[in-house]
PDB file of N, CA and C in Angstrom:
ATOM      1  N   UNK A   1      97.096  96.400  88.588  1.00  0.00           N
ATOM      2  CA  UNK A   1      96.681  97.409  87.640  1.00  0.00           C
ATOM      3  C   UNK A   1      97.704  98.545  87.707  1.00  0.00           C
ATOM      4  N   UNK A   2      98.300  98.464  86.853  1.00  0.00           N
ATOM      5  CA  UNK A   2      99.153 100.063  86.617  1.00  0.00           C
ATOM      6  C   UNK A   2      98.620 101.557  87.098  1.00  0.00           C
ATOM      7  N   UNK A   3      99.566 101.912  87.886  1.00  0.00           N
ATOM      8  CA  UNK A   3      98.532 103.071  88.641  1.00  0.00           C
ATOM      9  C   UNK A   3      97.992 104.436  87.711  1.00  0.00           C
ATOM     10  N   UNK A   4      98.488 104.692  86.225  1.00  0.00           N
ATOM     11  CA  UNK A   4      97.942 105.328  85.681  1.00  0.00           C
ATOM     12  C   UNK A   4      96.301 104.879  85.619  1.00  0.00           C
ATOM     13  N   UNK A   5      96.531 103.803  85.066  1.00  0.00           N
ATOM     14  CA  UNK A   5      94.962 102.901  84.927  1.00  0.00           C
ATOM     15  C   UNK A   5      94.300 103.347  86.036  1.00  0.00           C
ATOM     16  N   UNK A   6      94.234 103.226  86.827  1.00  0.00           N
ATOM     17  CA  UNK A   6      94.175 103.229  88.391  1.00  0.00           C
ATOM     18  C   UNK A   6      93.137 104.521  88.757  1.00  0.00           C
ATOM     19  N   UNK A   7      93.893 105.591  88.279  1.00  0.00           N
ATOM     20  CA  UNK A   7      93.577 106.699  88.486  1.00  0.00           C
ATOM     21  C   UNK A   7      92.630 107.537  87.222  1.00  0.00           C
ATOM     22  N   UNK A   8      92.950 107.040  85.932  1.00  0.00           N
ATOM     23  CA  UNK A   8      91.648 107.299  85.429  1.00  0.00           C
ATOM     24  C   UNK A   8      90.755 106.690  85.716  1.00  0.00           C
ATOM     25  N   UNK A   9      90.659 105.184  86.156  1.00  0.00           N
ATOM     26  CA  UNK A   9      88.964 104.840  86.703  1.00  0.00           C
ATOM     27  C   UNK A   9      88.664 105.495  87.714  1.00  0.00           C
ATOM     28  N   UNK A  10      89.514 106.223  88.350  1.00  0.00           N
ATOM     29  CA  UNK A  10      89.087 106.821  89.365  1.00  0.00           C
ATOM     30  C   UNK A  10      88.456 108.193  89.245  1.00  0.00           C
ATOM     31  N   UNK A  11      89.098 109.180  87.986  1.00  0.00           N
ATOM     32  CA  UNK A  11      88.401 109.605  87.840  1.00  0.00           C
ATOM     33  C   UNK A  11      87.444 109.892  87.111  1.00  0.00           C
ATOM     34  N   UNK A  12      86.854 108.617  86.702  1.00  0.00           N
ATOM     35  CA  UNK A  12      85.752 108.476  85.637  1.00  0.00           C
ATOM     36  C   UNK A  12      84.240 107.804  86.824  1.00  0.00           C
ATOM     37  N   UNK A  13      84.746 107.505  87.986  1.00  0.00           N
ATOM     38  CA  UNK A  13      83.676 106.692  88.970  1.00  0.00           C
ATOM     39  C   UNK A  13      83.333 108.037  90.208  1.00  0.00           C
ATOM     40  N   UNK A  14      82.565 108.541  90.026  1.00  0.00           N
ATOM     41  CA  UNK A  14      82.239 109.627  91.106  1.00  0.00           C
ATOM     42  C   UNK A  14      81.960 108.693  92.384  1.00  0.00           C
ATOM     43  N   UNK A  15      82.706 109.739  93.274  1.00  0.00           N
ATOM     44  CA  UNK A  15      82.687 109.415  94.908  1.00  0.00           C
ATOM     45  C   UNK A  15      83.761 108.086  94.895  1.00  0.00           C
ATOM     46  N   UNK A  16      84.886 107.907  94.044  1.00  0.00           N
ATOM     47  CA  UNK A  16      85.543 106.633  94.738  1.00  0.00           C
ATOM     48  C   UNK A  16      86.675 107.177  95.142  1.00  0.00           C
ATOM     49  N   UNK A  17      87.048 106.097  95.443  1.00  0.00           N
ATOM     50  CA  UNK A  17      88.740 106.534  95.866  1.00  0.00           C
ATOM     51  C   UNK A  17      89.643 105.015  95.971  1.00  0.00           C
ATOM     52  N   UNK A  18      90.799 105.964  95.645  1.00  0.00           N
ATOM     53  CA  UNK A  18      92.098 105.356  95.283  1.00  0.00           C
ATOM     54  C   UNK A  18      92.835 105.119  96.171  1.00  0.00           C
ATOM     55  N   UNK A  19      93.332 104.242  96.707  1.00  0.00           N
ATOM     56  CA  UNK A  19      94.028 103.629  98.362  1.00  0.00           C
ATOM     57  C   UNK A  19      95.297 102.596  97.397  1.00  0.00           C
ATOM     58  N   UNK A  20      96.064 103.483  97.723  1.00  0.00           N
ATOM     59  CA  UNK A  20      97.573 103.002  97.197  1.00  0.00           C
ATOM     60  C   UNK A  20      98.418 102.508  98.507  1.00  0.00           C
ATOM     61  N   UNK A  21      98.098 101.566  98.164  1.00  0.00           N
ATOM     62  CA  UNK A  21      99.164 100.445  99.393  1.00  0.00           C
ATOM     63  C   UNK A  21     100.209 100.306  99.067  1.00  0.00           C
ATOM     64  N   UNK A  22     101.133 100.657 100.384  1.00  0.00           N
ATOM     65  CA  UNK A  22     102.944 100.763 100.238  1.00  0.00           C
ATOM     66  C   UNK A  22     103.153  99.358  99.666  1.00  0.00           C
ATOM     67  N   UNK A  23     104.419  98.976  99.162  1.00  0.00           N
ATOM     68  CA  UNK A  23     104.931  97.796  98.870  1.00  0.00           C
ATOM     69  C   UNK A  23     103.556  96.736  98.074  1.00  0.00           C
ATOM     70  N   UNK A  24     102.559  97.122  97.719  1.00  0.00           N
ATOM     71  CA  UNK A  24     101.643  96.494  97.445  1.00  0.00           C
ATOM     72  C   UNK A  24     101.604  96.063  95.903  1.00  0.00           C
ATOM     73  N   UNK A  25     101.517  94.527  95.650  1.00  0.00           N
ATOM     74  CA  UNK A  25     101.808  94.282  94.397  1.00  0.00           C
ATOM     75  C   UNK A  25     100.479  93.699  94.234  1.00  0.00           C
ATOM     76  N   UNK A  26     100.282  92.002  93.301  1.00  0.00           N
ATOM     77  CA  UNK A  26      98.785  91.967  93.148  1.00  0.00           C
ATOM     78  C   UNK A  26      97.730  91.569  94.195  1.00  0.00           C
ATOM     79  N   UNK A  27      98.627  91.276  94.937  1.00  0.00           N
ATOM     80  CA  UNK A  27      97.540  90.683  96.228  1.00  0.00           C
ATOM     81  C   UNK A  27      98.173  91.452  97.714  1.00  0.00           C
ATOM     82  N   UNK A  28      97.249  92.761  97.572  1.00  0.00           N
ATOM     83  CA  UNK A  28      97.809  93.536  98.177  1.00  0.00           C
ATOM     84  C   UNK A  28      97.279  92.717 100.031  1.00  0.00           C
ATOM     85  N   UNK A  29      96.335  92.791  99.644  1.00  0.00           N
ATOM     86  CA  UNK A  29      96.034  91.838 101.209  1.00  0.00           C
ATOM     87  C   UNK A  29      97.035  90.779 101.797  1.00  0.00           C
ATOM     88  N   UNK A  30      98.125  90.234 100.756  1.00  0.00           N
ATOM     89  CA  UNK A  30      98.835  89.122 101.149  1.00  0.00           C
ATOM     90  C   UNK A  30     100.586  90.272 101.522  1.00  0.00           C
ATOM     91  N   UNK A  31     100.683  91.041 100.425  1.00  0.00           N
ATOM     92  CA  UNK A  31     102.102  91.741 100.624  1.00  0.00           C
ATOM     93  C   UNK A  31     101.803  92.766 101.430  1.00  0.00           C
ATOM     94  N   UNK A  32     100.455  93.334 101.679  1.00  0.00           N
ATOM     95  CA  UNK A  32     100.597  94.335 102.692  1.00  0.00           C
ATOM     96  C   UNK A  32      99.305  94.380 103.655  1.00  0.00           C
ATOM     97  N   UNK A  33      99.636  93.232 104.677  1.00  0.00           N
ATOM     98  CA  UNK A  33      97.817  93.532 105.162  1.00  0.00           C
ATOM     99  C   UNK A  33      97.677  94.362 106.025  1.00  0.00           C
ATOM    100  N   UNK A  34      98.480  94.977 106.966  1.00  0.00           N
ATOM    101  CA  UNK A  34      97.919  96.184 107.929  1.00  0.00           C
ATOM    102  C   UNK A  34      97.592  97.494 106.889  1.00  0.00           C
ATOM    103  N   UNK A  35      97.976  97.805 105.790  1.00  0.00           N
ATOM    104  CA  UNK A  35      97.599  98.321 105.006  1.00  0.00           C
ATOM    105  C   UNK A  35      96.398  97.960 104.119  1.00  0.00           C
ATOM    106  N   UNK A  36      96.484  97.047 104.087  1.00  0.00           N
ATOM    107  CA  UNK A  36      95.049  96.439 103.396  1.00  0.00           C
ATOM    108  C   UNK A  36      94.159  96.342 104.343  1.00  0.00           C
ATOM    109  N   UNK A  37      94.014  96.071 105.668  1.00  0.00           N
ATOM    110  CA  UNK A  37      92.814  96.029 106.298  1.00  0.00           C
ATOM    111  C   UNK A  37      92.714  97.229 107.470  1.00  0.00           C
ATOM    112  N   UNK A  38      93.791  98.123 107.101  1.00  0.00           N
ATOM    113  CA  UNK A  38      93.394  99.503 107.833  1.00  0.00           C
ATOM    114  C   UNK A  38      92.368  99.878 106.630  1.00  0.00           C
ATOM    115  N   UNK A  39      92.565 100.347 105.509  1.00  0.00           N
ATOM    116  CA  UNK A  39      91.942 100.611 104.451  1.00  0.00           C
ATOM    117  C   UNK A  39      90.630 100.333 104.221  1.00  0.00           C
ATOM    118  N   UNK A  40      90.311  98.657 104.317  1.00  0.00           N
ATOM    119  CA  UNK A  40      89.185  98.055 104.643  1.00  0.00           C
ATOM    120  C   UNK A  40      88.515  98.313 105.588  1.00  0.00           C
ATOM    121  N   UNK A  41      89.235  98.388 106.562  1.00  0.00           N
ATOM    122  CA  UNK A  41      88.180  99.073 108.021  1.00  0.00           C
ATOM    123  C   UNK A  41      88.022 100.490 107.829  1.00  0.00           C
ATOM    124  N   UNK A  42      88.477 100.810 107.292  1.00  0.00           N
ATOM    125  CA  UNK A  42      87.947 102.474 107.378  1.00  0.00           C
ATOM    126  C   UNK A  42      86.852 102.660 106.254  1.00  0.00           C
ATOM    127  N   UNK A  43      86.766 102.143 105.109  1.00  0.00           N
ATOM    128  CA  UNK A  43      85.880 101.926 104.297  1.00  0.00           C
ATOM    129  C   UNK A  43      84.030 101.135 104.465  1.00  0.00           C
ATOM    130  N   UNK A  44      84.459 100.523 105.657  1.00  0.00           N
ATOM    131  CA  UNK A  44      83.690  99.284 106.043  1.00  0.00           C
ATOM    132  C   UNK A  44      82.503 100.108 107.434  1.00  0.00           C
ATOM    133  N   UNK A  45      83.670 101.120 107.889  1.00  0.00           N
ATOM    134  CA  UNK A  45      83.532 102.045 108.977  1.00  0.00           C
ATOM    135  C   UNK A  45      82.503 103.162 108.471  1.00  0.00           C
ATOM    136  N   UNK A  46      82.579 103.486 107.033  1.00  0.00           N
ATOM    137  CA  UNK A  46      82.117 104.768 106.495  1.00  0.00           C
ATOM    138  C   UNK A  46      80.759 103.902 106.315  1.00  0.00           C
ATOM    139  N   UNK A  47      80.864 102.998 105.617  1.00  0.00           N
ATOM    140  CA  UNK A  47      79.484 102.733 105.198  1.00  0.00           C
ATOM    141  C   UNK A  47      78.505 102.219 106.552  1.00  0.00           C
ATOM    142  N   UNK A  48      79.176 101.722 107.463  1.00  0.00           N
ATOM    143  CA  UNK A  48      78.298 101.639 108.916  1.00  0.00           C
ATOM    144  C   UNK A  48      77.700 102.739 109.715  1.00  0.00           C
ATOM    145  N   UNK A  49      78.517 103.602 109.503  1.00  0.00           N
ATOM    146  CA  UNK A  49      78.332 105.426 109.985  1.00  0.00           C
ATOM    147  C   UNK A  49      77.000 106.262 108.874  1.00  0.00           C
ATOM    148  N   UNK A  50      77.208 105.506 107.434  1.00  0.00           N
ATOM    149  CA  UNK A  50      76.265 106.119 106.523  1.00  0.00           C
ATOM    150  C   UNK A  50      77.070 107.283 105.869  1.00  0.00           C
ATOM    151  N   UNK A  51      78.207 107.335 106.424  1.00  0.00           N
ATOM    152  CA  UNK A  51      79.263 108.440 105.662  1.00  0.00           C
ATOM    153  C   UNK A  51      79.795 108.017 104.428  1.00  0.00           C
ATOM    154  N   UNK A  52      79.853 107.317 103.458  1.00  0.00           N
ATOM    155  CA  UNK A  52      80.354 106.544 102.668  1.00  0.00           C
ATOM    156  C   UNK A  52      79.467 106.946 101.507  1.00  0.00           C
ATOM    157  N   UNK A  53      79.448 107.423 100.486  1.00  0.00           N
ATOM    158  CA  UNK A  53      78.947 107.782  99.149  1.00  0.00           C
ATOM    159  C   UNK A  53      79.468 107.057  98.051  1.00  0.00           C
ATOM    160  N   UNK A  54      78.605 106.345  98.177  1.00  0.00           N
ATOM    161  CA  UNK A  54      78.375 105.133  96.454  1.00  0.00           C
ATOM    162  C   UNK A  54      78.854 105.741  95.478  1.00  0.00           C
ATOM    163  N   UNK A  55      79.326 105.050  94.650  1.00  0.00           N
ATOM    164  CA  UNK A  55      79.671 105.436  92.887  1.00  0.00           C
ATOM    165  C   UNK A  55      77.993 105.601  92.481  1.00  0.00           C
TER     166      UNK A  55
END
């Protein structure tokens, strides 16, 4: 997704967020996974804690 795109859904979805992975093309999990699953764990982390606010 083109990161303009990107960033108006972002700001059209209250409480999300936008995690722009270095070198990351469409399968960011495959071209960048310590970036993709730091991201994931910290996301994964919020909602286990109850810190994490839904769209």
């Amino acid at each position: 997704m083109p990161l303009d795109s990107a960033r108006r859904m972002q700001n059209t979805l209250p409480h999300s967020r936008l995690v722009i992975t270095p070198d990351g093309g469409h399968c960011h999990n495959v071209d960048n996974p310590d970036a993709f699953f730091k991201s994931l764990s910290k996301f994964l982390q919020d909602v286990e804690d109850g810190t994490f606010q839904g769209a």
